[in-house]
C-alpha atoms as a PDB file:
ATOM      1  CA  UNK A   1      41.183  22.879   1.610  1.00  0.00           C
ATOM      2  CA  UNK A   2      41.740  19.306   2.391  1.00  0.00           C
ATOM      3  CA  UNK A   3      38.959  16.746   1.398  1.00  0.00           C
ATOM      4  CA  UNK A   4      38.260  16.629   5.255  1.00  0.00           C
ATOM      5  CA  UNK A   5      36.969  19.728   5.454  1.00  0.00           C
ATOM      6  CA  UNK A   6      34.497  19.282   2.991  1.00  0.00           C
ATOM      7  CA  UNK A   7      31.630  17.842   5.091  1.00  0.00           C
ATOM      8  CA  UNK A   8      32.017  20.342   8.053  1.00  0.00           C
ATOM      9  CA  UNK A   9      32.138  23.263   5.792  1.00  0.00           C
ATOM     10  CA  UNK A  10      28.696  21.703   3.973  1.00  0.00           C
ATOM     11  CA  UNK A  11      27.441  21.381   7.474  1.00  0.00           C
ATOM     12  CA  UNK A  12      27.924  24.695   9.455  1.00  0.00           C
ATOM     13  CA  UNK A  13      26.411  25.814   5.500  1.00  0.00           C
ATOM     14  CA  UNK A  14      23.501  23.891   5.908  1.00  0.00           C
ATOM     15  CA  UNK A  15      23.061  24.680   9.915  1.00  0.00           C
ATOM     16  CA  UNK A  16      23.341  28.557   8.165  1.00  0.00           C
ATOM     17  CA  UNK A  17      20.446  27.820   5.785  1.00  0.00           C
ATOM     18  CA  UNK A  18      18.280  26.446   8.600  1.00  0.00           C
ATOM     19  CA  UNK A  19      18.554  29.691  10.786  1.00  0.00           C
ATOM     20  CA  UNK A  20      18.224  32.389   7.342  1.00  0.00           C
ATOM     21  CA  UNK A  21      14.933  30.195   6.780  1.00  0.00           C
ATOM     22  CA  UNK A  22      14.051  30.467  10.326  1.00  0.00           C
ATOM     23  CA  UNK A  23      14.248  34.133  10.627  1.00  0.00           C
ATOM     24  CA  UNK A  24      13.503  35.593   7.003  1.00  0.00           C
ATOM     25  CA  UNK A  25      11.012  32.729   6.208  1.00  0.00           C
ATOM     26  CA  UNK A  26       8.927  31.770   8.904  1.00  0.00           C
ATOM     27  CA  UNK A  27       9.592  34.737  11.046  1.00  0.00           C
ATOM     28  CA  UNK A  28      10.963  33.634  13.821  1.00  0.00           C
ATOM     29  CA  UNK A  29      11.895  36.287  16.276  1.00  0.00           C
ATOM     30  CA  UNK A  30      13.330  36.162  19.649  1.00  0.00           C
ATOM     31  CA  UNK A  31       9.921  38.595  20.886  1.00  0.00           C
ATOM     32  CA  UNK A  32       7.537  37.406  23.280  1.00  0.00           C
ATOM     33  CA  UNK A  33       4.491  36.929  20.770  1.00  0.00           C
ATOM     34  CA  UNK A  34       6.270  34.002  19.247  1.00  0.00           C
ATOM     35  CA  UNK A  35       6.793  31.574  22.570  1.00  0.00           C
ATOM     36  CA  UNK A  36       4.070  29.177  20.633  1.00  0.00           C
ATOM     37  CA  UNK A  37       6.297  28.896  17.505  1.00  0.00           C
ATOM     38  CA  UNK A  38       8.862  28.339  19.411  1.00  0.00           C
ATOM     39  CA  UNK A  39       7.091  25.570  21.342  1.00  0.00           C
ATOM     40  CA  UNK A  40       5.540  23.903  17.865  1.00  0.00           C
ATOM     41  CA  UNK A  41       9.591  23.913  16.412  1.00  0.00           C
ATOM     42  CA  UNK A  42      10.899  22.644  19.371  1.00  0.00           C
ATOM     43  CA  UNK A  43       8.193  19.969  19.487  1.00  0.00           C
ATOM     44  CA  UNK A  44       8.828  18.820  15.699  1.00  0.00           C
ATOM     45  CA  UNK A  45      12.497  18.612  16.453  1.00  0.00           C
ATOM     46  CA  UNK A  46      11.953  16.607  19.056  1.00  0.00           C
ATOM     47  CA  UNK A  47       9.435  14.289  16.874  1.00  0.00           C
ATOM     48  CA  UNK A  48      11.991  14.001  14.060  1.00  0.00           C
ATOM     49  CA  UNK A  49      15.280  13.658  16.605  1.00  0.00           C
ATOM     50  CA  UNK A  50      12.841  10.080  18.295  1.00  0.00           C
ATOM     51  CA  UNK A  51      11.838   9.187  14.730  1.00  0.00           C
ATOM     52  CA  UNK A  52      15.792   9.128  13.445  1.00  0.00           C
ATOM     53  CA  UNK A  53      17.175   7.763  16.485  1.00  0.00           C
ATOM     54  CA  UNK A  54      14.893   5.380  17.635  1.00  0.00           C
ATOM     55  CA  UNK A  55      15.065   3.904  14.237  1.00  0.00           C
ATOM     56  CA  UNK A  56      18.739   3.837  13.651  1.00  0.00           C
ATOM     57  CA  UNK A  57      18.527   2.121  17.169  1.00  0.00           C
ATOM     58  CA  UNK A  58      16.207  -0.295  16.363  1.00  0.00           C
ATOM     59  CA  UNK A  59      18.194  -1.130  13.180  1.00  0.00           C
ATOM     60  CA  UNK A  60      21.274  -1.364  14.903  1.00  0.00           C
ATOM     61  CA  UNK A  61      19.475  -4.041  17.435  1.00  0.00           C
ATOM     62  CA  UNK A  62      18.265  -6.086  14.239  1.00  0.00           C
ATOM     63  CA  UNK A  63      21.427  -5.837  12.843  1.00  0.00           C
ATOM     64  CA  UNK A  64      23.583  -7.282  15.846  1.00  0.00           C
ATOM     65  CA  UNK A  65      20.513 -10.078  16.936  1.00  0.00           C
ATOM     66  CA  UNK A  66      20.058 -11.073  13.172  1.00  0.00           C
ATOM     67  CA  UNK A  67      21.818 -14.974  11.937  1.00  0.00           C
ATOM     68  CA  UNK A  68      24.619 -14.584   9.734  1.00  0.00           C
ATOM     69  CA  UNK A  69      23.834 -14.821   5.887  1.00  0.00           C
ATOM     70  CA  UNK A  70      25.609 -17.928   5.442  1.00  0.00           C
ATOM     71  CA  UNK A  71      22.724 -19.858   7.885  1.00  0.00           C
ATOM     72  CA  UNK A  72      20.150 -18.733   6.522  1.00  0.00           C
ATOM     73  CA  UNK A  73      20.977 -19.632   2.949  1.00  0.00           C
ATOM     74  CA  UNK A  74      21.944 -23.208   4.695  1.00  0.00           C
ATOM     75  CA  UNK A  75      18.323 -23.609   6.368  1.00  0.00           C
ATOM     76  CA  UNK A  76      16.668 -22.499   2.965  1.00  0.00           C
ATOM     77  CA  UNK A  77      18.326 -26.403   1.455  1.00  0.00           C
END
């Protein structure tokens, strides 16, 4: 196993993890009675999805907008 295939065998474990917690765990079942958890996952997802991505974006943005090191520290003299 080549050190490649470390990090997608760690994730497809993890996304594995996720669903046994899912389903033994919180009892989520594919019935009809459990549309509103559903509905209150799906909504956190999306929460934590806007939350990750809208701050790697925004930290990206800084990032490429920001002065180079070397200006600053010649401004601070």
């Amino acid at each position: 196993m080549g050190a490649e295939s470390i990090p997608i065998a760690l994730s497809v474990l993890a996304i594995a993890q996720m669903g046994v917690h899912l389903v033994f765990f919180l009892h989520m079942t594919s019935g009809p009675d459990n549309l509103n958890n559903l509905m209150a996952l799906a909504f956190g997802l999306l929460i934590v999805m806007l939350l990750v991505f809208g701050s790697l974006w925004i930290m990206a943005n800084l990032n490429h907008n920001m002065m180079p090191m070397e200006q600053i520290m010649k401004m601070q003299r």
